[in-house]
C-alpha atoms as a PDB file:
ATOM      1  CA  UNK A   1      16.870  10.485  11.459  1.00  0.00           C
ATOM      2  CA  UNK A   2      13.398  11.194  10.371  1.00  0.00           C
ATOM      3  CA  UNK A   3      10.594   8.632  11.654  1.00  0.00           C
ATOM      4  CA  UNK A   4      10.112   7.502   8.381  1.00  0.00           C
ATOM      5  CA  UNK A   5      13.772   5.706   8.045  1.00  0.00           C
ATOM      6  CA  UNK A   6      12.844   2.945  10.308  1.00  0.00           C
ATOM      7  CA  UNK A   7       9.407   2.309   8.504  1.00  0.00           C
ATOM      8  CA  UNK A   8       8.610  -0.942   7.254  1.00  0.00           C
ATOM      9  CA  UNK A   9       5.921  -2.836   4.884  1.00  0.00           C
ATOM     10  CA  UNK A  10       3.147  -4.653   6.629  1.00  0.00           C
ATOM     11  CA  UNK A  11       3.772  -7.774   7.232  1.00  0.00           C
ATOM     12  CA  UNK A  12       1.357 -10.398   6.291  1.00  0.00           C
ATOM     13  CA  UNK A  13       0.473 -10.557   9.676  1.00  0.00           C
ATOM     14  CA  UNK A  14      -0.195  -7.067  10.401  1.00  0.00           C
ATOM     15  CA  UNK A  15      -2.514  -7.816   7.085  1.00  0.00           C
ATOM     16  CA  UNK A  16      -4.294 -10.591   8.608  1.00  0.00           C
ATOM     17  CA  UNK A  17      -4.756  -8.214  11.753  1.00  0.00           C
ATOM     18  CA  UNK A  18      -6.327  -5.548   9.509  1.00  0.00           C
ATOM     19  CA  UNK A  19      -8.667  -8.171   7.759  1.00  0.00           C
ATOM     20  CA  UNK A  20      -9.798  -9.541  11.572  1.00  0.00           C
ATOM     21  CA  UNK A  21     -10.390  -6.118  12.786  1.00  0.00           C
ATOM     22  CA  UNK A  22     -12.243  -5.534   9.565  1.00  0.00           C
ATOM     23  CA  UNK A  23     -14.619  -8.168   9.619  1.00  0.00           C
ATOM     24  CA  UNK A  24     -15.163  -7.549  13.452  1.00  0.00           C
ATOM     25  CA  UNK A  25     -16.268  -3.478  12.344  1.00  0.00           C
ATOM     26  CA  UNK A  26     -18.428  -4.846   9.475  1.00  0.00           C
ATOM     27  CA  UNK A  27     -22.829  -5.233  10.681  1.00  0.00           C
ATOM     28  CA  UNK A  28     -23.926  -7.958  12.779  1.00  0.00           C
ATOM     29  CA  UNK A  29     -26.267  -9.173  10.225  1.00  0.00           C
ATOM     30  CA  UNK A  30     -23.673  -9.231   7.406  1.00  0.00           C
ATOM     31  CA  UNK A  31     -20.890 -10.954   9.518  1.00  0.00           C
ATOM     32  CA  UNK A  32     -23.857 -13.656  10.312  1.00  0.00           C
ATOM     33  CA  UNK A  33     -24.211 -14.729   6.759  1.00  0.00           C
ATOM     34  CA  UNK A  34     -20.687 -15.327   6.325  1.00  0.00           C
ATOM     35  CA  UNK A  35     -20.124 -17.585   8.711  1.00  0.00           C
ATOM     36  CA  UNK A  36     -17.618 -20.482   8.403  1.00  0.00           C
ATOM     37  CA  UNK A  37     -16.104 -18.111   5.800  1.00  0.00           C
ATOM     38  CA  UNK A  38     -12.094 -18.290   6.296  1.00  0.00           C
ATOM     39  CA  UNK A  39     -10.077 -15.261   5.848  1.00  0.00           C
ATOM     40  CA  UNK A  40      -6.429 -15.711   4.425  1.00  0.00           C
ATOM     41  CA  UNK A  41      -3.675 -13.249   3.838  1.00  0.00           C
ATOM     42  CA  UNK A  42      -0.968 -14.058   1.107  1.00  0.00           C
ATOM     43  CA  UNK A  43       1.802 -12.458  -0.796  1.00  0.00           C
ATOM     44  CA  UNK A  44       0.285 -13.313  -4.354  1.00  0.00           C
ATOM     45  CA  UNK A  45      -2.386 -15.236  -5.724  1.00  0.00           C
ATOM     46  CA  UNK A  46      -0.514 -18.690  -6.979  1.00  0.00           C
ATOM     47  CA  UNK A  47      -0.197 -19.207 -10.819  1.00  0.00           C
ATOM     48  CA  UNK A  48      -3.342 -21.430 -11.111  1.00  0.00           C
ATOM     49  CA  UNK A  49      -5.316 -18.359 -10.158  1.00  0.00           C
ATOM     50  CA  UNK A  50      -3.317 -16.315 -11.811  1.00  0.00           C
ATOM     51  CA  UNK A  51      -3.828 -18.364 -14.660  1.00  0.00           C
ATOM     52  CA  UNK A  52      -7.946 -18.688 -14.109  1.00  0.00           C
ATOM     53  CA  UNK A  53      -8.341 -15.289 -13.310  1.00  0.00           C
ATOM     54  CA  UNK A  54      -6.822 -14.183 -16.267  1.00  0.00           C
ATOM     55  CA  UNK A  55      -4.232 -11.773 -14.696  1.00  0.00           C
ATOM     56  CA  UNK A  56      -1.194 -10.702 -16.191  1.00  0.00           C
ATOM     57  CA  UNK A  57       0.964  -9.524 -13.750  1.00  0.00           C
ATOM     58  CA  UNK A  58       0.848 -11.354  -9.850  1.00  0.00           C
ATOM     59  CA  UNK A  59      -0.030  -7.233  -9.043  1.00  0.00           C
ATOM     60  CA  UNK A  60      -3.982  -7.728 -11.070  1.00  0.00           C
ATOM     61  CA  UNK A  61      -5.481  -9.135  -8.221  1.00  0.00           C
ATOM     62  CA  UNK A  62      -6.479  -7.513  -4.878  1.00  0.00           C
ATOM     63  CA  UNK A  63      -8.451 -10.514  -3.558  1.00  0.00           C
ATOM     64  CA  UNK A  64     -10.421 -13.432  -4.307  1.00  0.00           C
ATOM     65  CA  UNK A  65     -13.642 -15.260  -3.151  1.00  0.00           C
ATOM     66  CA  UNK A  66     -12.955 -19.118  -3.454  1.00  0.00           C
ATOM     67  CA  UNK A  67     -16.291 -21.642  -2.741  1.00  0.00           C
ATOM     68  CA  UNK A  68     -19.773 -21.539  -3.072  1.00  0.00           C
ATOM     69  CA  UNK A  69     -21.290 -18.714  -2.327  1.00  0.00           C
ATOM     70  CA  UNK A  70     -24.742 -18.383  -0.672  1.00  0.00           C
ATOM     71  CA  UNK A  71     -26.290 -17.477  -4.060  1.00  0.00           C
ATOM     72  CA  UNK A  72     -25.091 -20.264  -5.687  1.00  0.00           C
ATOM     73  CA  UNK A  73     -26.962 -22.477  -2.597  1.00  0.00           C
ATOM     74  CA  UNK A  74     -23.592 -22.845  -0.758  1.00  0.00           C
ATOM     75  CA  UNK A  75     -25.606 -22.570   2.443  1.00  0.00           C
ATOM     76  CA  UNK A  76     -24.752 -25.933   3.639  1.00  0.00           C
ATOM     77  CA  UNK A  77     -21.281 -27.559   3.782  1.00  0.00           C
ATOM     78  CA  UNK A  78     -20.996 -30.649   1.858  1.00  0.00           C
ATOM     79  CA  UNK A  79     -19.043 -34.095   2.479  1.00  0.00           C
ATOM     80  CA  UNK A  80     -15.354 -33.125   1.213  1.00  0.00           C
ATOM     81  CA  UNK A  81     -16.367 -29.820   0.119  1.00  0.00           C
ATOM     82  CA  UNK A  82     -13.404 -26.502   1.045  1.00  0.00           C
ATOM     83  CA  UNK A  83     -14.849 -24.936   3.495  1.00  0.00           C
ATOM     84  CA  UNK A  84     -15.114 -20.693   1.742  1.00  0.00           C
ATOM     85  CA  UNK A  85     -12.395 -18.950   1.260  1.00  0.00           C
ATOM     86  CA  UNK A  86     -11.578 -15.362   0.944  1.00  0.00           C
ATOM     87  CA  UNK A  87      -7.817 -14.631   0.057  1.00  0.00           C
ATOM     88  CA  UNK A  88      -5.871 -10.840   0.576  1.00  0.00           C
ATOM     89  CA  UNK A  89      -3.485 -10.182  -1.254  1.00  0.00           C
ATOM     90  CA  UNK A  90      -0.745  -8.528   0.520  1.00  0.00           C
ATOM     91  CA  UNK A  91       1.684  -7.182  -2.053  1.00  0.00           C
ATOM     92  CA  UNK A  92      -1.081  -6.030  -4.435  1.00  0.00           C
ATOM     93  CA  UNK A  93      -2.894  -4.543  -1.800  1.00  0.00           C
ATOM     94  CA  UNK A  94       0.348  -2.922  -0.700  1.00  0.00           C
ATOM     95  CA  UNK A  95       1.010  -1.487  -4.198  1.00  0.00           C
ATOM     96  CA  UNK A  96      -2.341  -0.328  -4.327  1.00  0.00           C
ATOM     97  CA  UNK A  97      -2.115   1.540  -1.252  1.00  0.00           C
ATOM     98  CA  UNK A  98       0.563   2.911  -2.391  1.00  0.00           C
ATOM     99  CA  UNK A  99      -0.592   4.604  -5.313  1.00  0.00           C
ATOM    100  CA  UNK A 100      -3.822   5.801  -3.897  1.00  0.00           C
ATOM    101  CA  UNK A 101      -4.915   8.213  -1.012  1.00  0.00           C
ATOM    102  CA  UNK A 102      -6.679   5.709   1.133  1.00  0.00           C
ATOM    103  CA  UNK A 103      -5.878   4.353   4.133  1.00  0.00           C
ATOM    104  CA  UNK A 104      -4.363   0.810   4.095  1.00  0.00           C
ATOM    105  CA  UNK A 105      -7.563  -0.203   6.801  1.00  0.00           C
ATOM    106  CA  UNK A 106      -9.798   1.138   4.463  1.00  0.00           C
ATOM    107  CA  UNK A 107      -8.203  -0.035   1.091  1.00  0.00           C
ATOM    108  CA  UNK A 108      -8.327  -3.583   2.962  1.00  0.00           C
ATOM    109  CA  UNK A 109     -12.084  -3.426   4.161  1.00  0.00           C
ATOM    110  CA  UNK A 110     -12.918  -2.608   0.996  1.00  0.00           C
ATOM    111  CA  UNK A 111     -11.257  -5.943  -0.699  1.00  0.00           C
ATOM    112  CA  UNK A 112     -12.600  -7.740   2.209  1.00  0.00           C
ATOM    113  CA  UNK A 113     -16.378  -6.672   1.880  1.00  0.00           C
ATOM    114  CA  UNK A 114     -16.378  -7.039  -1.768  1.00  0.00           C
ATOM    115  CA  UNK A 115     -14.889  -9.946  -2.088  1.00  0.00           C
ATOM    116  CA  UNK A 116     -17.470 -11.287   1.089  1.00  0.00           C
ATOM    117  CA  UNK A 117     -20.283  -9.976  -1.113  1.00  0.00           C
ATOM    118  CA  UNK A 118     -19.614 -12.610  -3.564  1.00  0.00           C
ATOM    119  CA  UNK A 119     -20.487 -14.958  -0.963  1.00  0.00           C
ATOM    120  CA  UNK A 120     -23.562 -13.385  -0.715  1.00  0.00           C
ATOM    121  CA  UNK A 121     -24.578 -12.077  -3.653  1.00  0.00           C
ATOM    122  CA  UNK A 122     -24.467  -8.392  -2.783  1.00  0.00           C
ATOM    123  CA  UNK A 123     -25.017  -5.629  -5.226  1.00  0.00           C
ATOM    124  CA  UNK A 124     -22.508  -3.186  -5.562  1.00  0.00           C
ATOM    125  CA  UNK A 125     -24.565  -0.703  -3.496  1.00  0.00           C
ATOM    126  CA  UNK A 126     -25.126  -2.916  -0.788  1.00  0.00           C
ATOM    127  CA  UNK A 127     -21.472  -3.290  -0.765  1.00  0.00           C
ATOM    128  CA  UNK A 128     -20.462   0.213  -0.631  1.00  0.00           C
ATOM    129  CA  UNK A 129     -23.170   0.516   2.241  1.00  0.00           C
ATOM    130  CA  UNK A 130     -22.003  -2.274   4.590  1.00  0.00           C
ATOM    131  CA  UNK A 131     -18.185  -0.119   3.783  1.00  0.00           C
ATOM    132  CA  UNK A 132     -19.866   2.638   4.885  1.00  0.00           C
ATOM    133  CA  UNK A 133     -21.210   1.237   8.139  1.00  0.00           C
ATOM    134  CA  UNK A 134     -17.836  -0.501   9.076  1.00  0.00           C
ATOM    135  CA  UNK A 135     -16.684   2.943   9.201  1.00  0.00           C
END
């Protein structure tokens, strides 16, 4: 028996563990300017995003930003107010990885940084920069 036959999908645990240890590799300075921002792993995005995101299929979405984000003067936490949210995706994510020659840590900081950027209002480049420096 090959090691492969006892393989199994990441779990959406393992997930969340990939998303902590990606924020904790990301730049002091970035990880400071999303603070209070809470990181959540999930199967799919529900149909409500589904349906506001436009997405056809529960596979069109990697992740998602939900809240005000700093450039939108989300600075400060208001009375009743969500606190941030940025959602994985695990079973996108997973069929993602799947087709693509990235690593699944790498495939996941990359959701995770881009969809933090939102928060922040991050160019692109910025973006692929504060990748680059998580490693």
């Amino acid at each position: 028996m090959t090691a492969l036959a006892n393989l199994q999908a990441p779990s959406l645990d393992d997930l969340e563990a990939l998303a902590q240890d990606a924020y904790a590799r990301l730049p002091e300075a970035f990880r400071r300017l999303c603070e209070g921002v809470v990181i959540r792993v999930e199967d799919f995005p529900d149909d409500e995003t589904m349906t506001e995101m436009g997405c056809e299929t529960p596979f069109d979405l990697l992740g998602l930003f939900r809240g005000i984000g700093l450039a939108q003067g989300g600075g400060q936490m208001q009375t009743g107010q969500f606190p941030n949210m940025v959602w994985l995706y695990r079973r996108p994510i997973l069929d993602y990885w799947a087709e693509h020659e990235e690593s699944l840590g790498h495939i996941v900081t990359h959701v995770l940084v881009h969809e933090i950027g939102h928060h922040v209002g991050l160019s692109d480049e910025d973006m692929e920069a504060i990748e680059a420096a998580a490693g």
